[in-house]
Protein backbone atom coordinates (compact mmCIF):
# COMPACT_ATOMS: atom_id res chain seq x y z
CA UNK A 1 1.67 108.87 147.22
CA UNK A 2 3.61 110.82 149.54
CA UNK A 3 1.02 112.19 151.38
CA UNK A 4 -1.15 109.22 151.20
CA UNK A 5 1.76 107.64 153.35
CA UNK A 6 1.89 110.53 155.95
CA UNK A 7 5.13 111.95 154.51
CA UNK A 8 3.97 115.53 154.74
CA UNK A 9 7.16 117.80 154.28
CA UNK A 10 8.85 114.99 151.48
CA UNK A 11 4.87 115.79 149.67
CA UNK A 12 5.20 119.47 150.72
CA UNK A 13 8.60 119.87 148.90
CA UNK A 14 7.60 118.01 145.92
CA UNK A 15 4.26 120.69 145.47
CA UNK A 16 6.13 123.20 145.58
CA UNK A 17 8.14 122.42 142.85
CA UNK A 18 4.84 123.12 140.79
CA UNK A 19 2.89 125.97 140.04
CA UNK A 20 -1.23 124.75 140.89
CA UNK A 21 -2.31 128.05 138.58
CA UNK A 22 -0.18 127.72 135.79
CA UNK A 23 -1.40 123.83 135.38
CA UNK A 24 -5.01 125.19 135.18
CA UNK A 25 -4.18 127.40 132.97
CA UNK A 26 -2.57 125.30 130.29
CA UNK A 27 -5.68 123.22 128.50
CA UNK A 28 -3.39 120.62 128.03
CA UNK A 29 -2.64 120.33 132.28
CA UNK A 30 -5.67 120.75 133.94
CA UNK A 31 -6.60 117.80 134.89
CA UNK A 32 -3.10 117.63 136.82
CA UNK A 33 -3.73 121.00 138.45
CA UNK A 34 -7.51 119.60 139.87
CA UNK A 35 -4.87 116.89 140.52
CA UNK A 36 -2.76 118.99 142.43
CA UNK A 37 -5.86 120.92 144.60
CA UNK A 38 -7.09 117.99 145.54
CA UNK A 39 -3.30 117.15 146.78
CA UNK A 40 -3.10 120.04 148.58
CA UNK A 41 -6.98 119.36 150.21
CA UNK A 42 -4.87 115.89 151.39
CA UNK A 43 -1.76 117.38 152.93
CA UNK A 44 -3.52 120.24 154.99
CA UNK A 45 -6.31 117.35 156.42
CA UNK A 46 -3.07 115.45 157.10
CA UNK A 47 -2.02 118.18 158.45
CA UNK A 48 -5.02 118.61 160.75
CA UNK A 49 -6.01 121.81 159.16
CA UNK A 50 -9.40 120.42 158.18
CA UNK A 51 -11.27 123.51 157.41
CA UNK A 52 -8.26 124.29 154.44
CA UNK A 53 -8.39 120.43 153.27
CA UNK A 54 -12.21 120.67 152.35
CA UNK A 55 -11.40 124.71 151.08
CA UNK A 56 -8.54 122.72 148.74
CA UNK A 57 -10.83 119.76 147.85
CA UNK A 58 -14.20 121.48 146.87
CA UNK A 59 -11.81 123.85 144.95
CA UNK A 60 -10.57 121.21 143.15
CA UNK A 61 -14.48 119.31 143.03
CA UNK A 62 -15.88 122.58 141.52
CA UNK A 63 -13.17 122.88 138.81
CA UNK A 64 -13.65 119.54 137.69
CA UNK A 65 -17.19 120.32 137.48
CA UNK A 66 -17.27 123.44 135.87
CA UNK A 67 -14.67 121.40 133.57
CA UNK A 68 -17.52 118.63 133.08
CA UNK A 69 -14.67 116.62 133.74
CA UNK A 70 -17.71 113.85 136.42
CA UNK A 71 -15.03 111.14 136.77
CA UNK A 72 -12.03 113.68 138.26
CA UNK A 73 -14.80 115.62 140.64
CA UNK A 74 -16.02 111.94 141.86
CA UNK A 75 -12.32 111.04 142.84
CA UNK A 76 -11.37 114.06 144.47
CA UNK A 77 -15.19 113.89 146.62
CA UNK A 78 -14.13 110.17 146.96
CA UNK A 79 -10.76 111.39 148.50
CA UNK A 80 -12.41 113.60 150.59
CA UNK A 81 -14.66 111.49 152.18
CA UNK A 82 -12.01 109.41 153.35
CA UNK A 83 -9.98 112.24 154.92
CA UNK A 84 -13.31 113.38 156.48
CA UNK A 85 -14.05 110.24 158.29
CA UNK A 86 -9.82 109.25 158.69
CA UNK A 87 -9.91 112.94 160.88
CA UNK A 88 -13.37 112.30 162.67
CA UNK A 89 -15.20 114.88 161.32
CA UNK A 90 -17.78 113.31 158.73
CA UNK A 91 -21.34 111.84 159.32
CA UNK A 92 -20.31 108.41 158.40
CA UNK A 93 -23.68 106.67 157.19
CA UNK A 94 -24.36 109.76 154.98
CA UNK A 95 -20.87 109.65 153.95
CA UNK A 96 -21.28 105.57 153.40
CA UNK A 97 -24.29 106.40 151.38
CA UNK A 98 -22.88 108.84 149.15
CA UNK A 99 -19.43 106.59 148.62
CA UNK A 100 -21.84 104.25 146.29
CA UNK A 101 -23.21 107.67 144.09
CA UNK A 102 -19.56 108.54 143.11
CA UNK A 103 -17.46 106.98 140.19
CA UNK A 104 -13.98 107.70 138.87
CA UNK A 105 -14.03 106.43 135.64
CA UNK A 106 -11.88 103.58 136.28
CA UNK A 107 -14.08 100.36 138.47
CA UNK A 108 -10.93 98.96 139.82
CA UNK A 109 -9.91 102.55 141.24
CA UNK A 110 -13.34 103.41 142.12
CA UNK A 111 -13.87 100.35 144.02
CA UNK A 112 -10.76 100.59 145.69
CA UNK A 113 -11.19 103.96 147.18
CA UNK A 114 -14.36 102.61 148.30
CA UNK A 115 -12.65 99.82 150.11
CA UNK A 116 -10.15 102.34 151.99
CA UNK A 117 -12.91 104.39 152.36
CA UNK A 118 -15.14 101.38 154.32
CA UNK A 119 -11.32 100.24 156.26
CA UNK A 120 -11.83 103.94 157.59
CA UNK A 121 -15.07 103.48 159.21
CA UNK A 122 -14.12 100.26 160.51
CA UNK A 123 -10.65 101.36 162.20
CA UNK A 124 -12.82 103.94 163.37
CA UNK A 125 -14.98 101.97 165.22
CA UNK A 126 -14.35 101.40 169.22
């Protein structure tokens, strides 16, 4: 939430109160630690380090995958595509396109991320 909100050091200071590996490592915590990578993926595009957001995001897309874990990878890509097009740097009709391929388990959530997603494009827009 707190980088979501553009409150980068307050988000900073609250990741580093966790350790990323030792939540993947714990059966019982992964799904907080691809949590946490895709966090990171957010606060270094926020950031304006892009090329580390999408290292941090399709770290934390390829876990979930390799974890057959569909609905956490979808989010995170989800995520991503919004940073991608909030920083300038995605093809937005491809990304538009792939927006309706991509599911996180929960419709209201999944729908919603969609909407930010779309709000994106259109503040984009000139």
């Amino acid at each position: 939430a707190l980088g979501l909100s553009d409150q980068i050091d307050a988000a900073e200071h609250e990741m580093s109160k966790t350790n990323i590996r030792q939540q993947l490592e714990d059966e019982n915590k992964t799904d907080n630690g691809i949590r946490l990578l895709a966090t990171q993926g957010l606060l270094e595009y926020r950031k304006g380090h892009v090329e580390e957001g999408r290292q941090w995001y399709q770290l934390s897309i390829d876990t979930a995958k390799r974890l057959r874990d569909k609905d956490l990878a979808g989010k995170a890509r989800l995520n991503m595509i919004r940073e991608e097009i909030r920083c300038g740097k995605g093809d937005n009709e491809a990304l538009l396109k792939e927006i309706d391929t991509l599911e996180t388990g929960n419709s209201a959530e999944t729908e919603q991320l969609r909407a930010d997603i779309r709000a994106e494009v259109a503040n984009r827009k000139y």
